[in-house]
Protein backbone atom coordinates (compact mmCIF):
# COMPACT_ATOMS: atom_id res chain seq x y z
CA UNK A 1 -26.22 -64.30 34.87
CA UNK A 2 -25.79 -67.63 36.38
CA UNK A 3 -25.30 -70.49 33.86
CA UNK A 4 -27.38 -72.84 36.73
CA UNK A 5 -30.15 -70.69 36.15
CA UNK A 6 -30.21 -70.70 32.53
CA UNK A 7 -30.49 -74.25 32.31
CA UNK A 8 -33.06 -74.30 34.14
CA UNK A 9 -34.85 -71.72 32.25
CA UNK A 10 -34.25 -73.94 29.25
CA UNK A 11 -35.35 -76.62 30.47
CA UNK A 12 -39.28 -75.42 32.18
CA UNK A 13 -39.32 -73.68 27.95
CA UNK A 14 -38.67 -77.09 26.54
CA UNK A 15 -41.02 -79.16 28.75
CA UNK A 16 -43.53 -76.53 29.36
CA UNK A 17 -43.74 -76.89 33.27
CA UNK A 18 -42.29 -76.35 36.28
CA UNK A 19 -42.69 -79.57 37.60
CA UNK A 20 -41.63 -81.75 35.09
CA UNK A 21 -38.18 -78.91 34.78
CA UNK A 22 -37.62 -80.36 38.79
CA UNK A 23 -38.37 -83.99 38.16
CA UNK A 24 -35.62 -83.68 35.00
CA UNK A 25 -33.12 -81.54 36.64
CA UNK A 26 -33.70 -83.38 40.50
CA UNK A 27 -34.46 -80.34 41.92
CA UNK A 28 -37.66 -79.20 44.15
CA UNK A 29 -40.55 -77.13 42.39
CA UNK A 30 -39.92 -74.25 44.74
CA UNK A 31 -36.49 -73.89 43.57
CA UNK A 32 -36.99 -73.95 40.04
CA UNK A 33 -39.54 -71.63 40.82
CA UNK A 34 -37.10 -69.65 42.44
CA UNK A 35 -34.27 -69.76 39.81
CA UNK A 36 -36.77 -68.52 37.12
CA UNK A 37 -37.59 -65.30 39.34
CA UNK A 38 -34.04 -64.28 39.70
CA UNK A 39 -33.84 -64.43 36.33
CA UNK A 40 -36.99 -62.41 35.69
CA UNK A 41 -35.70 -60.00 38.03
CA UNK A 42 -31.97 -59.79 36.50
CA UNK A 43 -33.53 -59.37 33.42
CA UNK A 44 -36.02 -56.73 34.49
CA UNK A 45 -38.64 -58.86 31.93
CA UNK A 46 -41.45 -61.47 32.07
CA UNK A 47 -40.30 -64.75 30.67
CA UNK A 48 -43.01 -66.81 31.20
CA UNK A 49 -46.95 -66.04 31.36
CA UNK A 50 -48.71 -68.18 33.92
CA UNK A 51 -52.33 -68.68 33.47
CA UNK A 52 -54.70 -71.25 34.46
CA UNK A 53 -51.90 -73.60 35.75
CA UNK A 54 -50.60 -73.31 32.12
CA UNK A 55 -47.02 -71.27 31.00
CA UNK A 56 -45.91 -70.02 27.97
CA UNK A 57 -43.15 -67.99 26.30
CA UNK A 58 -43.56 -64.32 26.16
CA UNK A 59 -41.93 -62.67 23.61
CA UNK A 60 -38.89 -61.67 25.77
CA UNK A 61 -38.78 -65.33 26.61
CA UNK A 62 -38.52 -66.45 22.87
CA UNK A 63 -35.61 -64.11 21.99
CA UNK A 64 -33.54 -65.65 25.56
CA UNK A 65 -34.43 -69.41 24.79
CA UNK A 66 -32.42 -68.39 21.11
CA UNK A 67 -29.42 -66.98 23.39
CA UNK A 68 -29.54 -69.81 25.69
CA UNK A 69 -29.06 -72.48 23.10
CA UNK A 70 -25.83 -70.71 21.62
CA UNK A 71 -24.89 -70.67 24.90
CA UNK A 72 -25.52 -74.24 25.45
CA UNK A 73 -23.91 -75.13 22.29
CA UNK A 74 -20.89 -72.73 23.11
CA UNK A 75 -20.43 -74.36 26.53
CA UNK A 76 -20.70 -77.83 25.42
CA UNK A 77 -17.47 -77.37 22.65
CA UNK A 78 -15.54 -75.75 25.24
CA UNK A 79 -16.11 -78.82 26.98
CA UNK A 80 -15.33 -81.07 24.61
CA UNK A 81 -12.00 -79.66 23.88
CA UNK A 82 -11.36 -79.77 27.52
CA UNK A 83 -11.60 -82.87 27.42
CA UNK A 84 -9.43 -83.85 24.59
CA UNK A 85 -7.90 -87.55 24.47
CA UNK A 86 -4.91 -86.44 24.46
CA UNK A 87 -3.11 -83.35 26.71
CA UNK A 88 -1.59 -80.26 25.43
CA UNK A 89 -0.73 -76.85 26.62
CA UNK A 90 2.89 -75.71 27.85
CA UNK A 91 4.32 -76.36 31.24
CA UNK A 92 6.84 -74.59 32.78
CA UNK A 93 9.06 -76.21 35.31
CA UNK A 94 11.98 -74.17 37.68
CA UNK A 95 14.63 -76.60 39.06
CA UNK A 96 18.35 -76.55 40.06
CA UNK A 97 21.07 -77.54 36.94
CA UNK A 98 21.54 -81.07 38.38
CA UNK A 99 17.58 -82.19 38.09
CA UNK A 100 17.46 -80.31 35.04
CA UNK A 101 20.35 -82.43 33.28
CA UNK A 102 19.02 -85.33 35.01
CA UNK A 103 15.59 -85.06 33.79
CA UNK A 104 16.58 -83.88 29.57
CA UNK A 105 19.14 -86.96 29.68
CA UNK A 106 17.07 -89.79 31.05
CA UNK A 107 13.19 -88.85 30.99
CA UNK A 108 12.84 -86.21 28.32
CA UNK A 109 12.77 -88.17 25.00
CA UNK A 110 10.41 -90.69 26.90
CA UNK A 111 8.01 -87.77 27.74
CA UNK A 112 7.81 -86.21 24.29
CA UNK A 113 6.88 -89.84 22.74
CA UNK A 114 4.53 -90.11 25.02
CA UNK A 115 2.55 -86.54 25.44
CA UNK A 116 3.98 -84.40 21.99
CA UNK A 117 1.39 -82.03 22.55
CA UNK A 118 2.76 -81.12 25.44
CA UNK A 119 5.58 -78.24 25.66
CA UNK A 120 8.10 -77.99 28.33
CA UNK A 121 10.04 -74.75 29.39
CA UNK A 122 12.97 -75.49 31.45
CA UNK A 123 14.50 -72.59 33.25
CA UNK A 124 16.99 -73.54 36.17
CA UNK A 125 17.48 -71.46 39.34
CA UNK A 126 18.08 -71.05 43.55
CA UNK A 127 15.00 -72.45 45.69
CA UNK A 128 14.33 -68.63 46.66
CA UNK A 129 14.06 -67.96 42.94
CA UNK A 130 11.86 -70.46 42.79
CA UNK A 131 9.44 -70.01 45.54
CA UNK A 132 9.20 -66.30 44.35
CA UNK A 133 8.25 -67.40 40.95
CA UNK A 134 5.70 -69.58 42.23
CA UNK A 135 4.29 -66.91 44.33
CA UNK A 136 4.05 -64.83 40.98
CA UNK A 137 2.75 -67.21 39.05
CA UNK A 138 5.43 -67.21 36.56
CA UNK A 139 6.50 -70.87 37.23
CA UNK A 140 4.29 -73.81 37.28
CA UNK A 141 5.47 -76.21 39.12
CA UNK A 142 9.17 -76.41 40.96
CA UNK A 143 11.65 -78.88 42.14
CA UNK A 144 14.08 -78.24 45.01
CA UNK A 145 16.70 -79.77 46.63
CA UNK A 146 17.30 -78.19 49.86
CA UNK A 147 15.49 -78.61 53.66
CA UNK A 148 12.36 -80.07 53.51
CA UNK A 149 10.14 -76.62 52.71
CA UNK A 150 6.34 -76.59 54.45
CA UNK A 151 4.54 -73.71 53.91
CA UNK A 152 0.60 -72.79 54.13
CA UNK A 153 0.66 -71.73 50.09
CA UNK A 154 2.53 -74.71 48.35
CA UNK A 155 1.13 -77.79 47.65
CA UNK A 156 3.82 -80.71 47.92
CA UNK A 157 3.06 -82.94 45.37
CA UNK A 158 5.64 -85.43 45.81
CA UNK A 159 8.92 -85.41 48.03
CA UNK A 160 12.16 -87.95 48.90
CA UNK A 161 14.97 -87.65 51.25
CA UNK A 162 18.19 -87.76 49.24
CA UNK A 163 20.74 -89.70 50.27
CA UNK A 164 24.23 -87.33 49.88
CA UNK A 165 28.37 -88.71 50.51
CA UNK A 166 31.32 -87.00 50.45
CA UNK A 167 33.01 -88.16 47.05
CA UNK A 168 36.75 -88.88 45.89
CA UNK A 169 39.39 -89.78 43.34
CA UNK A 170 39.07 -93.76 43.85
CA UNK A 171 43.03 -93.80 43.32
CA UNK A 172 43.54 -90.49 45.39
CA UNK A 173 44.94 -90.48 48.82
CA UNK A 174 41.62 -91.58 50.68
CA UNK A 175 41.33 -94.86 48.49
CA UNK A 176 41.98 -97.26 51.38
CA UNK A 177 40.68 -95.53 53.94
CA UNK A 178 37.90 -97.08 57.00
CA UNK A 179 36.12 -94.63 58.52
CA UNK A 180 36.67 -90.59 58.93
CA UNK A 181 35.62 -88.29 60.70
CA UNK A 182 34.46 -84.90 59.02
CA UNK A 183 37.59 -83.13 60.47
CA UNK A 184 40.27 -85.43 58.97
CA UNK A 185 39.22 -84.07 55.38
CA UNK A 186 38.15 -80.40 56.29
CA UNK A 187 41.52 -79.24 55.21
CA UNK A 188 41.51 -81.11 51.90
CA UNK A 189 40.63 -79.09 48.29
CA UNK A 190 36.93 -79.16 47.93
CA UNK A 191 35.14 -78.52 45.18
CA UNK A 192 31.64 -77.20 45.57
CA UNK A 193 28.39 -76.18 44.22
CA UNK A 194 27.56 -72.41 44.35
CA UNK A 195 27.61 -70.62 47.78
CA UNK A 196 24.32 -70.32 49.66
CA UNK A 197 22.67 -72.58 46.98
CA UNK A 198 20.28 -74.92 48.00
CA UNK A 199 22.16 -78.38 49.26
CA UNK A 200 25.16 -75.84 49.61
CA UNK A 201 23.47 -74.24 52.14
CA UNK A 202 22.56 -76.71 53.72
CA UNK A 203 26.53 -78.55 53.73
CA UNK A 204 27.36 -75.09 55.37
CA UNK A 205 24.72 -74.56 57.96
CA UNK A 206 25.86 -78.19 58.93
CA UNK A 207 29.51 -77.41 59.16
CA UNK A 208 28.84 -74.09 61.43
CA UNK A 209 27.25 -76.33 63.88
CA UNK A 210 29.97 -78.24 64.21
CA UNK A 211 32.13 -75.06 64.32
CA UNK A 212 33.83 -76.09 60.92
CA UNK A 213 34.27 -74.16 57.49
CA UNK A 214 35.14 -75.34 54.24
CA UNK A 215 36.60 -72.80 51.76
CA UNK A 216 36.36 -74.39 48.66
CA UNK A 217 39.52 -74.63 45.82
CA UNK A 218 36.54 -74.23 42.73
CA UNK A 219 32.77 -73.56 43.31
CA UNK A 220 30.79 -73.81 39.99
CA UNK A 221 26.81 -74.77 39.76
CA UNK A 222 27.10 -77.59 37.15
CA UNK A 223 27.70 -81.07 38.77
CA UNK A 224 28.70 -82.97 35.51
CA UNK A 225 31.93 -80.65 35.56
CA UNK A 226 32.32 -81.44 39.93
CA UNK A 227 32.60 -85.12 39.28
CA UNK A 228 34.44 -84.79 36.08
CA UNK A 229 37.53 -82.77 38.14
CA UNK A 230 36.85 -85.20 41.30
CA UNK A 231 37.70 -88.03 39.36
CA UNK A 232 41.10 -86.88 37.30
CA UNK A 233 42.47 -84.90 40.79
CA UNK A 234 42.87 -84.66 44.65
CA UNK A 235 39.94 -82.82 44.79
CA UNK A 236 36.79 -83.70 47.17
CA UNK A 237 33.16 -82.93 46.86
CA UNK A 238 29.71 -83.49 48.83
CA UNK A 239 27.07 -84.42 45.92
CA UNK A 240 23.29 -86.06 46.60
CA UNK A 241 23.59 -89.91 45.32
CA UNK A 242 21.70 -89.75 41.96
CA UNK A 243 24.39 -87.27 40.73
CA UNK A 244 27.31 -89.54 41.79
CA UNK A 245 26.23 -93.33 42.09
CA UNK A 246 26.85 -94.37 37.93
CA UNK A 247 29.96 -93.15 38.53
CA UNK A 248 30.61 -94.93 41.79
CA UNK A 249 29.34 -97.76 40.00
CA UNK A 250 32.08 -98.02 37.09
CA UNK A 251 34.52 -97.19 39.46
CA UNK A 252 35.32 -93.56 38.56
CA UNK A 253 34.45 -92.22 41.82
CA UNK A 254 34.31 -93.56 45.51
CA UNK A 255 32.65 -92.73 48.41
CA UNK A 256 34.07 -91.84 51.39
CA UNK A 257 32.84 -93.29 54.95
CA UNK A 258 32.48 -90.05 56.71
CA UNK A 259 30.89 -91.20 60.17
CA UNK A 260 29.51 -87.77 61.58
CA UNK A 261 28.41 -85.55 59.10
CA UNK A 262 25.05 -86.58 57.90
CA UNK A 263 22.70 -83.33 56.63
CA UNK A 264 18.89 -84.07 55.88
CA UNK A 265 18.21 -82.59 51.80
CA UNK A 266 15.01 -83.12 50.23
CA UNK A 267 13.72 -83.22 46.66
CA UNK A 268 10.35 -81.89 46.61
CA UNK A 269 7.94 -80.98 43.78
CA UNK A 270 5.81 -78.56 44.40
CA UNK A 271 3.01 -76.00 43.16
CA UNK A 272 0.83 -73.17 44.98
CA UNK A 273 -1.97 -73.81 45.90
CA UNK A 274 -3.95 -71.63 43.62
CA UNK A 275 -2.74 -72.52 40.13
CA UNK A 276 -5.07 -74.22 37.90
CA UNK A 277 -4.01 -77.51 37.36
CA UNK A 278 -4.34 -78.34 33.57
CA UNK A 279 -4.34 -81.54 31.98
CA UNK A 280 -0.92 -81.04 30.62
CA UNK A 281 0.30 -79.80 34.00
CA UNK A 282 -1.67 -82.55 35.58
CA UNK A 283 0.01 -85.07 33.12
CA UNK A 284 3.26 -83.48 33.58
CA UNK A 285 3.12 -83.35 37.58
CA UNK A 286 2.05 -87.39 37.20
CA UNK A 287 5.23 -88.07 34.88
CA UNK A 288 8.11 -86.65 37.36
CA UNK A 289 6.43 -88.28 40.35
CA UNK A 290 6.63 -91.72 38.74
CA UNK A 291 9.75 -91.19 36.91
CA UNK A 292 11.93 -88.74 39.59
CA UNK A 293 10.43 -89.50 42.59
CA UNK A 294 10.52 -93.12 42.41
CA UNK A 295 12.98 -95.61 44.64
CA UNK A 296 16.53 -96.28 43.37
């Protein structure tokens, strides 16, 4: 039964005509005419008896108009709590460890004052962990940081090219040095994010095109523990900016002027196409584009 046509029915009870139904709901005579019938029919009952010009209830029709008002009155609380002032519902986001940390350290505590009603579920993962779980529904919303990732399904909702550097002990061996070339520090300890793992893979597709390989002294997914050993040893790294620049800032790391090695990694935030976008996940969504997506 189609809620359309139950309004309409509601409406030619209350008014007791068919033309003044159209004139109310902006529709033509013939097709509140024709709503009524396919409710008649549905119904297998008379609702209305037409004589003289004139309608009335039948009996049938008296016990539906009762239905149609709980209806009505059902449909119009759902509504309202639709449409609450403020969002709620829980929201779960899949992301690698470095936009995770990024996000509960800077723009966490700010979200919660702002939307409490609001949950968030954090879980972290590899892009193809992530796309899966979009595909079965069991994430949200994602954000990567890997190639730039088009696909007929996924919704991008917001996107930026990160800028990435090859990172060093600012007292270490390279602390004077102009500009290098990728091959004068292949042979130095690295220290690397997890093989085949989104920017990794990226670094190493890069590399094989150039006919290089790195073979890294420590690979380990959490970049808080990268930069900490970078900075106390002889140790390199390759690390997107917003991991490393508050460090390069206070002086604990440097970069290193590496002139041809440049790979093209993207943070994107993105959803399929067929979720329902709540309010919360709406409100959410709205939050890391202005807060993570926004220029340094």
């Amino acid at each position: 039964m189609e809620l359309r046509n139950l309004l309409t029915f509601m409406h030619v009870a209350e008014l007791g005509s068919f033309t003044k139904a159209a004139q109310k709901l902006g529709y033509s005579q013939s097709t509140i005419s024709f709503q009524i019938k396919q409710l008649e029919e549905e119904l297998d009952c008379l609702l209305f008896e037409r004589i003289n010009h004139t309608i009335s209830l039948t009996a049938r029709g008296h016990h539906l108009l009762s239905y149609a008002h709980q209806v009505q009155a059902l449909t119009d609380d759902f509504m309202e709590n639709m449409e609450a002032k403020e969002p709620h519902g829980n929201v779960h986001i899949v992301l690698p460890d470095s936009v995770c940390e990024e996000m509960i350290y800077q723009h966490y505590s700010d979200f919660h004052q702002k939307y409490p009603h609001i949950s968030i579920r954090f879980t972290t993962g590899d892009t193809s962990l992530m796309l899966d779980m979009l595909d079965h529904n069991t994430a949200d919303v994602i954000i990567t940081l890997d190639r730039r990732i088009y696909h007929k399904d996924y919704v991008i909702a917001n996107e930026m090219r990160l800028p990435m550097h090859f990172v060093a002990n600012p007292r270490g061996k390279f602390a004077c040095a102009g500009k290098l070339s990728v091959r004068d520090i292949i042979d130095e300890p690295f220290i690397l994010t997890e093989y085949d793992q989104g920017y990794r893979r990226v670094f190493d597709r890069e590399l094989a095109k150039q006919s290089l390989f790195i073979s890294p002294t420590l690979e380990i997914g959490c970049t808080d523990i990268i930069t900490a050993m970078v900075a106390k040893s002889d140790m390199l790294s390759y690390l997107p900016d917003f991991v490393t620049k508050p460090l390069v800032d206070i002086g604990a790391l440097s970069y290193l002027d590496v002139e041809d090695f440049h790979i093209d990694v993207w943070k994107q935030l993105i959803y399929h196409k067929n979720k329902w976008i709540s309010g919360s996940l709406r409100t959410f969504i709205d939050y890391v584009s202005a807060s993570e997506f926004s220029a340094e």
